[in-house]
C-alpha atoms as a PDB file:
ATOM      1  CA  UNK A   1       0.000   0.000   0.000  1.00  0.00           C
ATOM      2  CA  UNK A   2       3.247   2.668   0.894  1.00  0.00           C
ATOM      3  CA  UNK A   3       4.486   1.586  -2.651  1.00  0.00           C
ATOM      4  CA  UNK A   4       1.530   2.277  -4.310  1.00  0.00           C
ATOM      5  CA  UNK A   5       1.060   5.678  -2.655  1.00  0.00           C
ATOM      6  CA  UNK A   6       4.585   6.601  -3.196  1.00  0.00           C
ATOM      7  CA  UNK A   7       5.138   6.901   0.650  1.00  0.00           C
ATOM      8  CA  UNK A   8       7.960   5.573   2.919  1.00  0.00           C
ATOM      9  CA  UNK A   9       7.501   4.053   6.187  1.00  0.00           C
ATOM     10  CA  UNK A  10       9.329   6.736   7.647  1.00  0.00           C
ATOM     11  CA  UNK A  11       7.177   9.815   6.582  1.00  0.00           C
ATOM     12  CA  UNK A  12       4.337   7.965   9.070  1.00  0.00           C
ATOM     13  CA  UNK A  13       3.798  10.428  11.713  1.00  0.00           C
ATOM     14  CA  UNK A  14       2.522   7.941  13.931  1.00  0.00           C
ATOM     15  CA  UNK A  15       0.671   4.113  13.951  1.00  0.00           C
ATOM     16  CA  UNK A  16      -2.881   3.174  15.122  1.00  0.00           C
ATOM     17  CA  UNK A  17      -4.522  -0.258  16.037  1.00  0.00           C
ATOM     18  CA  UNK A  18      -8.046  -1.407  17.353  1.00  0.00           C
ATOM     19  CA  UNK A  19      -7.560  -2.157  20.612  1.00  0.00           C
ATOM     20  CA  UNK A  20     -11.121  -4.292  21.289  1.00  0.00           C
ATOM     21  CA  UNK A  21     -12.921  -5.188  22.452  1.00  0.00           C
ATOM     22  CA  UNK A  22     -13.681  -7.895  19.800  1.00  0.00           C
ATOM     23  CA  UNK A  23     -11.299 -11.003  18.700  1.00  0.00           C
ATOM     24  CA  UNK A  24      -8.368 -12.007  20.561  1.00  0.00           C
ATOM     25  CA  UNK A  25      -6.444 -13.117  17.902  1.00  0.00           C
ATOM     26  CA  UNK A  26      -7.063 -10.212  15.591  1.00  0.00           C
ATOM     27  CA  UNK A  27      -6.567  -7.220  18.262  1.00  0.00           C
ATOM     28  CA  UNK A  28      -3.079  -9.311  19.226  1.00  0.00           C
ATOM     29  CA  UNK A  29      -1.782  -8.908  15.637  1.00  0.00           C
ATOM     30  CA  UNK A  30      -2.584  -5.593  15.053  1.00  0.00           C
ATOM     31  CA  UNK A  31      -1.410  -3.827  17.760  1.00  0.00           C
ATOM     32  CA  UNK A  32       1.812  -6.323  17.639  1.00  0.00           C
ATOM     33  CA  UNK A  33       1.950  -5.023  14.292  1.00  0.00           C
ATOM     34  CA  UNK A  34       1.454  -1.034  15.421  1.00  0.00           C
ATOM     35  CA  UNK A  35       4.019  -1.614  17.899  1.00  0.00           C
ATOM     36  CA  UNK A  36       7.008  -2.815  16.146  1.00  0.00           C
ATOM     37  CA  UNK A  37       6.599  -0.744  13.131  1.00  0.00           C
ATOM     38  CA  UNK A  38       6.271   2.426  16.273  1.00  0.00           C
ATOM     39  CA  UNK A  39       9.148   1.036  18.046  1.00  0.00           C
ATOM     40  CA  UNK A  40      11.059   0.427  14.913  1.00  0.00           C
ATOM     41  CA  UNK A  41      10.912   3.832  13.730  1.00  0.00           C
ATOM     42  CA  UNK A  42      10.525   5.612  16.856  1.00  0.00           C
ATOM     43  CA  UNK A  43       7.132   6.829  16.499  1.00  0.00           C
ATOM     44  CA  UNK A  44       3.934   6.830  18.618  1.00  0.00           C
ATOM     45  CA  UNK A  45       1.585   4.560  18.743  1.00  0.00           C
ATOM     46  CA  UNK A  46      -2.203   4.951  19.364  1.00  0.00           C
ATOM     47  CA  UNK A  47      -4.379   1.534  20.538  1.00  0.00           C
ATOM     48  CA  UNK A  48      -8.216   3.084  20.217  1.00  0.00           C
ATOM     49  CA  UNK A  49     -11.237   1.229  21.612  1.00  0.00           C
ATOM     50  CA  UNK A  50     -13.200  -0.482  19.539  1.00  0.00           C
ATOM     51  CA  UNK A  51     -16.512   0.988  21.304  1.00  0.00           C
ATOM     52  CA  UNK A  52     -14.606   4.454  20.718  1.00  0.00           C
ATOM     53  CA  UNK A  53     -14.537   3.848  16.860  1.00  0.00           C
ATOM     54  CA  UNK A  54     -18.339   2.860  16.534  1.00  0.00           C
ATOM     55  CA  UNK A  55     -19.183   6.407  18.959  1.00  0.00           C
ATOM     56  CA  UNK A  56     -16.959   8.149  16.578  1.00  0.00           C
ATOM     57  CA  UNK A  57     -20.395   7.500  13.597  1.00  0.00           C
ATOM     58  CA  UNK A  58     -22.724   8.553  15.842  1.00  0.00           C
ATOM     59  CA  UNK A  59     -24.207  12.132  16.458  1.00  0.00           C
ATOM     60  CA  UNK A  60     -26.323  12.037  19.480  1.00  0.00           C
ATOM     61  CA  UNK A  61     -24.925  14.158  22.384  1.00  0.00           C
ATOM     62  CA  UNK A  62     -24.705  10.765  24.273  1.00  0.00           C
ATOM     63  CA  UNK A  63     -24.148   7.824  22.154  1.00  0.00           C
ATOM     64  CA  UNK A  64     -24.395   4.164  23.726  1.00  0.00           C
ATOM     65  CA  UNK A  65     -22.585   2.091  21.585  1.00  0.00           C
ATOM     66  CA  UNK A  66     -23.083  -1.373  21.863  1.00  0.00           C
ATOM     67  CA  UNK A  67     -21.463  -4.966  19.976  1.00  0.00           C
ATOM     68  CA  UNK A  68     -22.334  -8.419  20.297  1.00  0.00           C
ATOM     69  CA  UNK A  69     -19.499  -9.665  22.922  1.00  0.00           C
ATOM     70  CA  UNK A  70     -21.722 -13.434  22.342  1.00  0.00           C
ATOM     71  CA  UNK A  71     -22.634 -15.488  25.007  1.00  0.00           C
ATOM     72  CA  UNK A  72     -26.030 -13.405  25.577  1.00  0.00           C
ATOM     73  CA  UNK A  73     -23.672 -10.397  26.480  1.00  0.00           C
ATOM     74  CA  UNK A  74     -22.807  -7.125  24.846  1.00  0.00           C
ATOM     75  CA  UNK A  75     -19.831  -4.680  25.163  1.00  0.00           C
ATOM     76  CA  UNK A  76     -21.335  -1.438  25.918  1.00  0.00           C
ATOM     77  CA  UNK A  77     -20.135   1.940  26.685  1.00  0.00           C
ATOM     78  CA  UNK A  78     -21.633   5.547  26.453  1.00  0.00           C
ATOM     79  CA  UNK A  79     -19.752   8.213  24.717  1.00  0.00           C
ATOM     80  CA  UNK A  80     -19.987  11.848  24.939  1.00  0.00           C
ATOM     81  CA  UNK A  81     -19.977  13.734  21.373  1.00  0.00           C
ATOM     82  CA  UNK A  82     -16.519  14.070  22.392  1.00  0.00           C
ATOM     83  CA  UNK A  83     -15.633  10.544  22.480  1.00  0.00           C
ATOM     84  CA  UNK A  84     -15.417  10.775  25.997  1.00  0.00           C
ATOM     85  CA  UNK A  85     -16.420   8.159  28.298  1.00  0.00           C
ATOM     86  CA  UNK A  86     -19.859   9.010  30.166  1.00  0.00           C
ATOM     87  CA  UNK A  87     -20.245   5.433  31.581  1.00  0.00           C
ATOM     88  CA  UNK A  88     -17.393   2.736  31.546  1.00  0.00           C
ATOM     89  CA  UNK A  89     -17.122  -0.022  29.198  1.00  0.00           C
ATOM     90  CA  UNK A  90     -18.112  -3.427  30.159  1.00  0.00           C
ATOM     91  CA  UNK A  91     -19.482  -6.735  29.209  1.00  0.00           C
ATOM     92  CA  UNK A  92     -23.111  -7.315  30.715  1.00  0.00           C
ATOM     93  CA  UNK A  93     -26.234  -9.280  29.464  1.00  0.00           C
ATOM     94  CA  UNK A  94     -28.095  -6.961  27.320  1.00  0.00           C
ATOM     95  CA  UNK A  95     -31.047  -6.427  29.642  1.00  0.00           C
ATOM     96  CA  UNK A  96     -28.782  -5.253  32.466  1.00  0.00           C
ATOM     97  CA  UNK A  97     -26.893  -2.948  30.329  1.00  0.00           C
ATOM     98  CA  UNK A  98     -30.108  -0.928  29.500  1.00  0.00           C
ATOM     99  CA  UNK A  99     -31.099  -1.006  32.545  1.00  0.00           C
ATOM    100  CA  UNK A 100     -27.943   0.865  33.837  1.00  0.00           C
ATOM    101  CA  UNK A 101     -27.794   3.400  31.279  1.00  0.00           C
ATOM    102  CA  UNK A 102     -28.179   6.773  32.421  1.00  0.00           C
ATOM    103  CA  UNK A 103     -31.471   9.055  31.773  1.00  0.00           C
ATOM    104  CA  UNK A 104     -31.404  11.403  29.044  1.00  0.00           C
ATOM    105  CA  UNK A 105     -31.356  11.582  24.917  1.00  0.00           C
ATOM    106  CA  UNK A 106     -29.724   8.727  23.701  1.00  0.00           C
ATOM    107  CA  UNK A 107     -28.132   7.512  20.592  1.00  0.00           C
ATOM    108  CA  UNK A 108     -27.942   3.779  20.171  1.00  0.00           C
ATOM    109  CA  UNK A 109     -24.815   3.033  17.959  1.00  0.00           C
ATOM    110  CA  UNK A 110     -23.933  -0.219  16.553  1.00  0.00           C
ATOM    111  CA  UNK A 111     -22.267  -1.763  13.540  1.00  0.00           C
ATOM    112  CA  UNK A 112     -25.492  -4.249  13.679  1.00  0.00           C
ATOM    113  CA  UNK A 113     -28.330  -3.190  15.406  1.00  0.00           C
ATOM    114  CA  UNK A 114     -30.510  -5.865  14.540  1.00  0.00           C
ATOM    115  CA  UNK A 115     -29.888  -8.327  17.251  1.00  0.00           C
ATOM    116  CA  UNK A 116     -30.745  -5.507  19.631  1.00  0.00           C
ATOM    117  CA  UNK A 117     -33.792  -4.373  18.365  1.00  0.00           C
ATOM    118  CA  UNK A 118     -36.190  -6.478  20.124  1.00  0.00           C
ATOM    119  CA  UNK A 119     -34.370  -5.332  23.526  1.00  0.00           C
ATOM    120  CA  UNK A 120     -34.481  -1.814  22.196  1.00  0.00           C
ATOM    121  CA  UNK A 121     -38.219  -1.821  21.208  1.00  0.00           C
ATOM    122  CA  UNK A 122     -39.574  -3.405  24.551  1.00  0.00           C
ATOM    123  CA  UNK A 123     -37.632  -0.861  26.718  1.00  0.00           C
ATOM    124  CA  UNK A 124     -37.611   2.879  28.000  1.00  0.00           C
ATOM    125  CA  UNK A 125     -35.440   3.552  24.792  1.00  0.00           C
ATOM    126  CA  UNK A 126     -37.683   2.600  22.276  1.00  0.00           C
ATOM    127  CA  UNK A 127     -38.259   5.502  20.574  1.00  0.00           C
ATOM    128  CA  UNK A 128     -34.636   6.461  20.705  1.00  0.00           C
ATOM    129  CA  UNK A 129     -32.451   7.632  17.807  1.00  0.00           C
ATOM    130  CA  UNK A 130     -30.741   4.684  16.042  1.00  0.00           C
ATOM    131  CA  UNK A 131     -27.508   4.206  13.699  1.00  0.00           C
ATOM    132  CA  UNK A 132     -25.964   1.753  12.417  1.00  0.00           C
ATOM    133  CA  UNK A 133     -22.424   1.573  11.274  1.00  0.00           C
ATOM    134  CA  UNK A 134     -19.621   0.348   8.871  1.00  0.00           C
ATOM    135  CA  UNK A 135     -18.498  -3.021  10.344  1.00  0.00           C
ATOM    136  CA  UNK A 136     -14.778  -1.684   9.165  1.00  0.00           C
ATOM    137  CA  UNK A 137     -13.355   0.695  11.551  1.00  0.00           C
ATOM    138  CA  UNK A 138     -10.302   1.261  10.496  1.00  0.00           C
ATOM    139  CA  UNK A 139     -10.969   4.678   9.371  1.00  0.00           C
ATOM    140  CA  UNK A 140     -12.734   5.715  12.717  1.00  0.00           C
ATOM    141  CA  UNK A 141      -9.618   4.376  14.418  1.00  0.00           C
ATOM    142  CA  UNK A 142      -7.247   6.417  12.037  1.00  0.00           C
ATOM    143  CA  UNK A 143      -9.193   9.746  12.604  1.00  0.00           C
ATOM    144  CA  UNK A 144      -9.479   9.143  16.135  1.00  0.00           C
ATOM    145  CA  UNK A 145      -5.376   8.114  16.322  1.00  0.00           C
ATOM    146  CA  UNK A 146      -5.000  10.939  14.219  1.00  0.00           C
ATOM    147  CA  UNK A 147      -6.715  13.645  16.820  1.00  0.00           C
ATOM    148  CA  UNK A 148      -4.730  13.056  19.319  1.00  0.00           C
ATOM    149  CA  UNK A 149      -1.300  12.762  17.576  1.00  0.00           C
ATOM    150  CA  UNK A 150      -2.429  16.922  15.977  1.00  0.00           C
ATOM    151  CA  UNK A 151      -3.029  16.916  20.159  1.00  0.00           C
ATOM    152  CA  UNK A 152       0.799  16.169  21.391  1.00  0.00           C
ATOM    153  CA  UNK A 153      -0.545  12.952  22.965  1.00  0.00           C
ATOM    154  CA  UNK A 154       1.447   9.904  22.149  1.00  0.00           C
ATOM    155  CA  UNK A 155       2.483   6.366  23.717  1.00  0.00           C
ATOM    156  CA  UNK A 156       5.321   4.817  24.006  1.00  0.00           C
ATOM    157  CA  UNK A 157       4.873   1.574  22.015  1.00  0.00           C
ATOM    158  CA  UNK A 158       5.634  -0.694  25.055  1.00  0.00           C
ATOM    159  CA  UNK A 159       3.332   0.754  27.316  1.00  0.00           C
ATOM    160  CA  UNK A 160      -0.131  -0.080  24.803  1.00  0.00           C
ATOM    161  CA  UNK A 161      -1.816  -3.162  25.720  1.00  0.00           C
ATOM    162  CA  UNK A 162      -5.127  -4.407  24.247  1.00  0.00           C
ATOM    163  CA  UNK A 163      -8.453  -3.322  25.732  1.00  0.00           C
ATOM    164  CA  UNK A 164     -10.080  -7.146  26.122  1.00  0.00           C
ATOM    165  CA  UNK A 165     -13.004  -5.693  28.320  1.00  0.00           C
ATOM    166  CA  UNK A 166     -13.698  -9.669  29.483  1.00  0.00           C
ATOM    167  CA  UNK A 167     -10.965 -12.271  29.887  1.00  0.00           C
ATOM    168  CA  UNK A 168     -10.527 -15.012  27.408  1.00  0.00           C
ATOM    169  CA  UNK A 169     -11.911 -18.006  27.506  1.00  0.00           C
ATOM    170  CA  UNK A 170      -8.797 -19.550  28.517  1.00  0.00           C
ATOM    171  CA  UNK A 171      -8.490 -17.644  31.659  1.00  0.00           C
ATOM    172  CA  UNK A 172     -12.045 -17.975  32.312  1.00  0.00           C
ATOM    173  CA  UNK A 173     -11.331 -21.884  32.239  1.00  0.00           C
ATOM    174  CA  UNK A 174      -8.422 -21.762  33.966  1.00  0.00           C
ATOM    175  CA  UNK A 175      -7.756 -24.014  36.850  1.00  0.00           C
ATOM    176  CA  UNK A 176      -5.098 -24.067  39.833  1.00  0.00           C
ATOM    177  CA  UNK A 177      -3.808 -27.183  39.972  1.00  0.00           C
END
């Protein structure tokens, strides 16, 4: 893709990753992959929330952004129109996770809403706005990474970590012996 732009690595300002929550696998590689190429030519490196990208489509003044985490749960989160958090991400059962959301307009963001809808409809948020979103959030994550690079911020490439929200299944499982 450099090649085909006519860039070099090295005129990268900086290098961005999902962080999750979302597949184990997949968040491990790419921010692996943001790292090294960071650490390898001394640049900083930006890990951005999964939950963050989805707020970013959304235009509500509070935007609770919600993905199926499977199981009968859902990572949720509310975002301010800044991106900021309002109310911590989590894993919960769907039902609880409405239930805790604060009072107040609400957007209900979601790269598929459909398997929410039925929740939606038969609670106090029924008539609340609605948008769905590209399942591809790269360019969310860009933007966001981007922001905050124009805004001085910047991490070391050691210090990112990925943003799991529950603990694999192999931890889950996992048994003293």
């Amino acid at each position: 893709m450099l090649a085909r732009h006519a860039w070099s690595l090295h005129a990268i300002d900086g290098f961005a990753a999902a962080a999750g929550p979302g597949s184990f696998t997949g968040i491990r590689v790419g921010l692996t992959a943001i790292k090294g190429l960071a650490e390898a030519e001394r640049k900083p490196a930006f890990a951005v929330s999964n939950l963050r990208a989805i707020a970013w489509h959304g235009s509500g003044p509070l935007r609770a952004v919600l993905m199926d985490a499977r199981r009968g749960e859902v990572y949720g989160a509310v975002y301010t129109a800044a991106l900021d958090l309002a109310q911590p991400e989590t894993v919960a059962e769907l039902g609880v996770w409405l239930d805790g959301l604060p009072e107040g307009e609400m957007e209900f963001v979601a790269a598929d809403l459909e398997p929410f809808r039925p929740a939606l409809d038969g609670s106090r948020f029924a008539l609340a706005a609605r948008r769905q979103t590209p399942r591809a959030l790269a360019g969310a994550v860009g933007l966001i990474a981007a922001a905050r690079l124009e805004s001085g911020a910047g991490t070391d490439p050691s210090l990112i970590d990925a943003n799991y929200v529950r603990r694999s299944d192999a931890e889950l499982l996992w048994k003293d012996r």
